[in-house]
N, C-alpha and C. Protein backbone atom coordinates (compact mmCIF):
# COMPACT_ATOMS: atom_id res chain seq x y z
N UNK A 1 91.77 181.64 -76.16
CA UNK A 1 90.35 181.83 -76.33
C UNK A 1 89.77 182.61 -75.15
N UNK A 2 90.04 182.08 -73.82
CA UNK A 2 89.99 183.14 -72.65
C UNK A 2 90.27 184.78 -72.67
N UNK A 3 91.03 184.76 -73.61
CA UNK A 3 91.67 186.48 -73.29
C UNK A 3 90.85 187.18 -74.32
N UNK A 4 90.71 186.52 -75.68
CA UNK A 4 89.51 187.08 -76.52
C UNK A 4 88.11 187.46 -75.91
N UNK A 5 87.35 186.11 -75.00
CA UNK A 5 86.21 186.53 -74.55
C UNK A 5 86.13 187.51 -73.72
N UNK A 6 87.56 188.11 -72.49
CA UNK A 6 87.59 188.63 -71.94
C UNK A 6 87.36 189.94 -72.08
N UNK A 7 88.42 190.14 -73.67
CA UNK A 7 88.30 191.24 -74.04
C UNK A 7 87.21 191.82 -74.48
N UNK A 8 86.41 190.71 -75.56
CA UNK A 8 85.19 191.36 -75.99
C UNK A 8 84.09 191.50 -74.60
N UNK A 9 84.15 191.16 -73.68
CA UNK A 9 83.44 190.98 -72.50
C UNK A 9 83.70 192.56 -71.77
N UNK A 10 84.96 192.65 -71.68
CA UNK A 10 85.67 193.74 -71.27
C UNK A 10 84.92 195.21 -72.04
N UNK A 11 85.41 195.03 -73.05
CA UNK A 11 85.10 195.97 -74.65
C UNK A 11 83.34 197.02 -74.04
N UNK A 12 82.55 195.25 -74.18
CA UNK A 12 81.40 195.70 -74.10
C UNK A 12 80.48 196.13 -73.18
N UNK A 13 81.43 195.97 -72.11
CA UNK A 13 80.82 196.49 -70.86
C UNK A 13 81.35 197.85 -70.72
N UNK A 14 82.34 198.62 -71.36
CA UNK A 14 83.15 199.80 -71.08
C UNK A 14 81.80 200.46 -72.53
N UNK A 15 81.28 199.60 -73.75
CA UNK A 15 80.50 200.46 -74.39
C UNK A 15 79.88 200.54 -74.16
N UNK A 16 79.05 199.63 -73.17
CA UNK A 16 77.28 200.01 -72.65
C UNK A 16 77.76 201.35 -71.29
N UNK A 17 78.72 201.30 -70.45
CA UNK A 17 79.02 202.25 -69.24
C UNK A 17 78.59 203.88 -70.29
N UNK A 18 79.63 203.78 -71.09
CA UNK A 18 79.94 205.16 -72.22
C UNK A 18 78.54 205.20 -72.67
N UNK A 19 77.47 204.26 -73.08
CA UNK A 19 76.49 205.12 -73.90
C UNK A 19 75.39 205.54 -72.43
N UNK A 20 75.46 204.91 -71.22
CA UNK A 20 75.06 205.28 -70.48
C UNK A 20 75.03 206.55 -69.43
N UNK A 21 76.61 206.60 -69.59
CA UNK A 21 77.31 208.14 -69.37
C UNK A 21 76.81 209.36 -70.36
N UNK A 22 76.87 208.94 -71.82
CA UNK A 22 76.76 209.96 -72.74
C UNK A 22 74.94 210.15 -72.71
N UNK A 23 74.30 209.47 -72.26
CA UNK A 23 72.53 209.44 -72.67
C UNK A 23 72.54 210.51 -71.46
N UNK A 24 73.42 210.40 -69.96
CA UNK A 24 72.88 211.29 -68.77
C UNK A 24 73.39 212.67 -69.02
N UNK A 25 75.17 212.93 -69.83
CA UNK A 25 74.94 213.95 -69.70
C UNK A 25 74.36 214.63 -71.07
N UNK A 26 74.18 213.93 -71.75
CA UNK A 26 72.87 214.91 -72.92
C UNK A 26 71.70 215.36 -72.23
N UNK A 27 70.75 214.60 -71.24
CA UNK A 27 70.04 214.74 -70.33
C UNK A 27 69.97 216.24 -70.02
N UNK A 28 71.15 215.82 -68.73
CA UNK A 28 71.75 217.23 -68.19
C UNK A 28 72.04 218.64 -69.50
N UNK A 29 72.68 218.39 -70.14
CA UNK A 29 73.04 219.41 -71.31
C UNK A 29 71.51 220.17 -71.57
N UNK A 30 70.69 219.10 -72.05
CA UNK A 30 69.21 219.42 -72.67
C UNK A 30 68.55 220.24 -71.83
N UNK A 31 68.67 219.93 -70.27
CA UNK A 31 67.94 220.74 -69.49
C UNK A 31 68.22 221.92 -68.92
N UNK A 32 69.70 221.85 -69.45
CA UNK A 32 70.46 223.20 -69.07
C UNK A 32 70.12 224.64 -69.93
N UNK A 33 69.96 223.86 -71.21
CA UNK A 33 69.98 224.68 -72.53
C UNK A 33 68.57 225.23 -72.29
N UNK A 34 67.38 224.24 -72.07
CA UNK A 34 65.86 224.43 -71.68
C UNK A 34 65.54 225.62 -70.99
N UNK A 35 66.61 225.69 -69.70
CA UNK A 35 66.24 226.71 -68.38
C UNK A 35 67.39 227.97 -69.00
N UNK A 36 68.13 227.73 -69.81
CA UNK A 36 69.18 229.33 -70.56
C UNK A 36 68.15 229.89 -71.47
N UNK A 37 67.32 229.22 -72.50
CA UNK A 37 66.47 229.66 -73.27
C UNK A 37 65.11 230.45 -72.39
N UNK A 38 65.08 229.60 -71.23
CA UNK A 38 63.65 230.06 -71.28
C UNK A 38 64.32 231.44 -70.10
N UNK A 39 64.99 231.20 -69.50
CA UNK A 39 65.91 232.65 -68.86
C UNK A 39 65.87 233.96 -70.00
N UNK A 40 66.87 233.54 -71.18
CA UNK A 40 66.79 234.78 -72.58
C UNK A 40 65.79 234.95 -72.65
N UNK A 41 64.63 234.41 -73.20
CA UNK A 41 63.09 234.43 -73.53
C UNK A 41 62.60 235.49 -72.55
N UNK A 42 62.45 235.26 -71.33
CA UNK A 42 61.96 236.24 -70.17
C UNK A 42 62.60 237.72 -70.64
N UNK A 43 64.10 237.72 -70.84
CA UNK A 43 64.76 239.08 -70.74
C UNK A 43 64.17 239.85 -72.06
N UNK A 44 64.09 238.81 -73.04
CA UNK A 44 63.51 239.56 -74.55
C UNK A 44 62.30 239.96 -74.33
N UNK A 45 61.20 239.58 -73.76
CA UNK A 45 60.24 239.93 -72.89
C UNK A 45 60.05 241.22 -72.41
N UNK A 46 61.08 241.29 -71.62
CA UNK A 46 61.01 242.47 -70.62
C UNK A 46 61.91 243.52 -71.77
N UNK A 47 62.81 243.55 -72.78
CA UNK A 47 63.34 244.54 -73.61
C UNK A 47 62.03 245.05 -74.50
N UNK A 48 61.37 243.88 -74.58
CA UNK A 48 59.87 244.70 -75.81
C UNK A 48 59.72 245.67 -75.13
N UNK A 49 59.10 245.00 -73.88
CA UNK A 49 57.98 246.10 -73.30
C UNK A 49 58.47 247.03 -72.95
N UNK A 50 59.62 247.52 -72.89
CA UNK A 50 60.41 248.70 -72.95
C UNK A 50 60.76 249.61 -73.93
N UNK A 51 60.64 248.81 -75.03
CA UNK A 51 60.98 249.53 -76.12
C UNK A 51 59.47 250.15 -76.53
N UNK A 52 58.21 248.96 -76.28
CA UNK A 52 56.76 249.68 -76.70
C UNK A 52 56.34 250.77 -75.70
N UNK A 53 57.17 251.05 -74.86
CA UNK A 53 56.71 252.00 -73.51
C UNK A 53 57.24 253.18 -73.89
N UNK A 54 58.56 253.21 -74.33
CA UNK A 54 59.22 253.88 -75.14
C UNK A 54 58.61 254.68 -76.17
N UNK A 55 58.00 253.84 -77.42
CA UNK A 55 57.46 254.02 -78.38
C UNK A 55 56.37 255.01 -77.93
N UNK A 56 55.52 254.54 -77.02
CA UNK A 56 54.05 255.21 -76.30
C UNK A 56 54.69 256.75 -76.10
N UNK A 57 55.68 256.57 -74.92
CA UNK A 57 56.10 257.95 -74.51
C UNK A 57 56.59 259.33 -75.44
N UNK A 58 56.68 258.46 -76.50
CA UNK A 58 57.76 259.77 -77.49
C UNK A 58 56.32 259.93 -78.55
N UNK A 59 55.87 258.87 -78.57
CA UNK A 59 54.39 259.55 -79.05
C UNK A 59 53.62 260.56 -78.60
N UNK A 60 53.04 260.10 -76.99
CA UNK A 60 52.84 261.17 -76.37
C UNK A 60 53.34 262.59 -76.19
N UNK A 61 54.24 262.15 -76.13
CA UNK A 61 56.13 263.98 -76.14
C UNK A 61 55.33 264.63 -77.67
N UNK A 62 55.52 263.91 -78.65
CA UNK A 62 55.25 264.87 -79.47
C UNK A 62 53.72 265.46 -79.76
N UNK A 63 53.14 264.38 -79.38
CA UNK A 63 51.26 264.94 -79.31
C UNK A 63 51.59 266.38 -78.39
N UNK A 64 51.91 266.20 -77.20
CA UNK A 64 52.08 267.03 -75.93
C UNK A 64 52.76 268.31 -76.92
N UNK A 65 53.70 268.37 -77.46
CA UNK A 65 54.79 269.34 -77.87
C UNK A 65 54.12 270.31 -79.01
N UNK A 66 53.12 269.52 -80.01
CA UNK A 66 52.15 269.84 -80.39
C UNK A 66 51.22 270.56 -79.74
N UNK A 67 50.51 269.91 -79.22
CA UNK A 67 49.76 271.08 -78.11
C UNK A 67 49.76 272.04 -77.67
N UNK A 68 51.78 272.32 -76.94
CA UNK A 68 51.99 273.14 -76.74
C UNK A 68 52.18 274.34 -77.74
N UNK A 69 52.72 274.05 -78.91
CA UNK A 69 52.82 274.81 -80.11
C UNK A 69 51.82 275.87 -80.37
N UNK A 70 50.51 274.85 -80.67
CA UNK A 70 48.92 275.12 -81.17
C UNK A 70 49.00 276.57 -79.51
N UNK A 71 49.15 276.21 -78.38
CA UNK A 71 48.48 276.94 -77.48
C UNK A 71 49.49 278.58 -77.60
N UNK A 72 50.74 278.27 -77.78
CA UNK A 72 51.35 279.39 -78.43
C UNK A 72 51.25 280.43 -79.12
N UNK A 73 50.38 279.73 -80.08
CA UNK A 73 49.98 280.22 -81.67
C UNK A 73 48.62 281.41 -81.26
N UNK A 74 47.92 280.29 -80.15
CA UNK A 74 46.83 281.16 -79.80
C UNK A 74 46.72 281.75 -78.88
N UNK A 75 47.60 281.98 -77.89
CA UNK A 75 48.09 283.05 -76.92
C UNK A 75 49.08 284.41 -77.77
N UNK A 76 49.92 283.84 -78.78
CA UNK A 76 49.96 285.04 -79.69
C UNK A 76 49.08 285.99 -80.28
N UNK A 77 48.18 284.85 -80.94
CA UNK A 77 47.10 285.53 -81.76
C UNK A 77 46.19 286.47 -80.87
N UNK A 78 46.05 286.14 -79.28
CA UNK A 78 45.10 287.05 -78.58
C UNK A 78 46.22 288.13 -78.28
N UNK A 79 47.32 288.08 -77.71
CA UNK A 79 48.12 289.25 -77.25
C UNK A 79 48.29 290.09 -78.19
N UNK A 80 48.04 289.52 -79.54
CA UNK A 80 48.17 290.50 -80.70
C UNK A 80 46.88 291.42 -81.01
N UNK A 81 45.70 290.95 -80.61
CA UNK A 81 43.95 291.64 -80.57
C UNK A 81 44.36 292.49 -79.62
């Protein structure tokens, strides 16, 4: 009867250690994952605004390229008067 209580005594102190082990490192895991996400998050961040800066600039290029065209057209048209 001794070696039974022991064991279940034994048993249940090794299952409360384990769910106490497993609750800290989920803990840890959770907060790891928290500070990797919010790290990616920042970098996706900083890829927009690169890509909308992007977007701006090649807009501009072709307004500009335009311009230049139009001023072509009408530096022809006078060298031709």
């Amino acid at each position: 009867m001794g070696t039974i209580l022991a064991a279940v005594i034994s048993g249940a102190v090794t299952l409360i250690v384990c769910m106490v082990n497993n609750h800290a490192q989920a803990q840890k895991t959770r907060a790891l994952l928290d500070y990797r996400l919010s790290e990616l998050e920042k970098k996706v961040d900083k890829h927009n605004q690169v890509l909308e800066r992007t977007y701006r600039l090649e807009t501009e290029m072709e307004v500009a390229r335009e311009q230049i065209r139009v001023a072509n057209h009408r530096i022809q048209d006078l060298e031709r008067e």
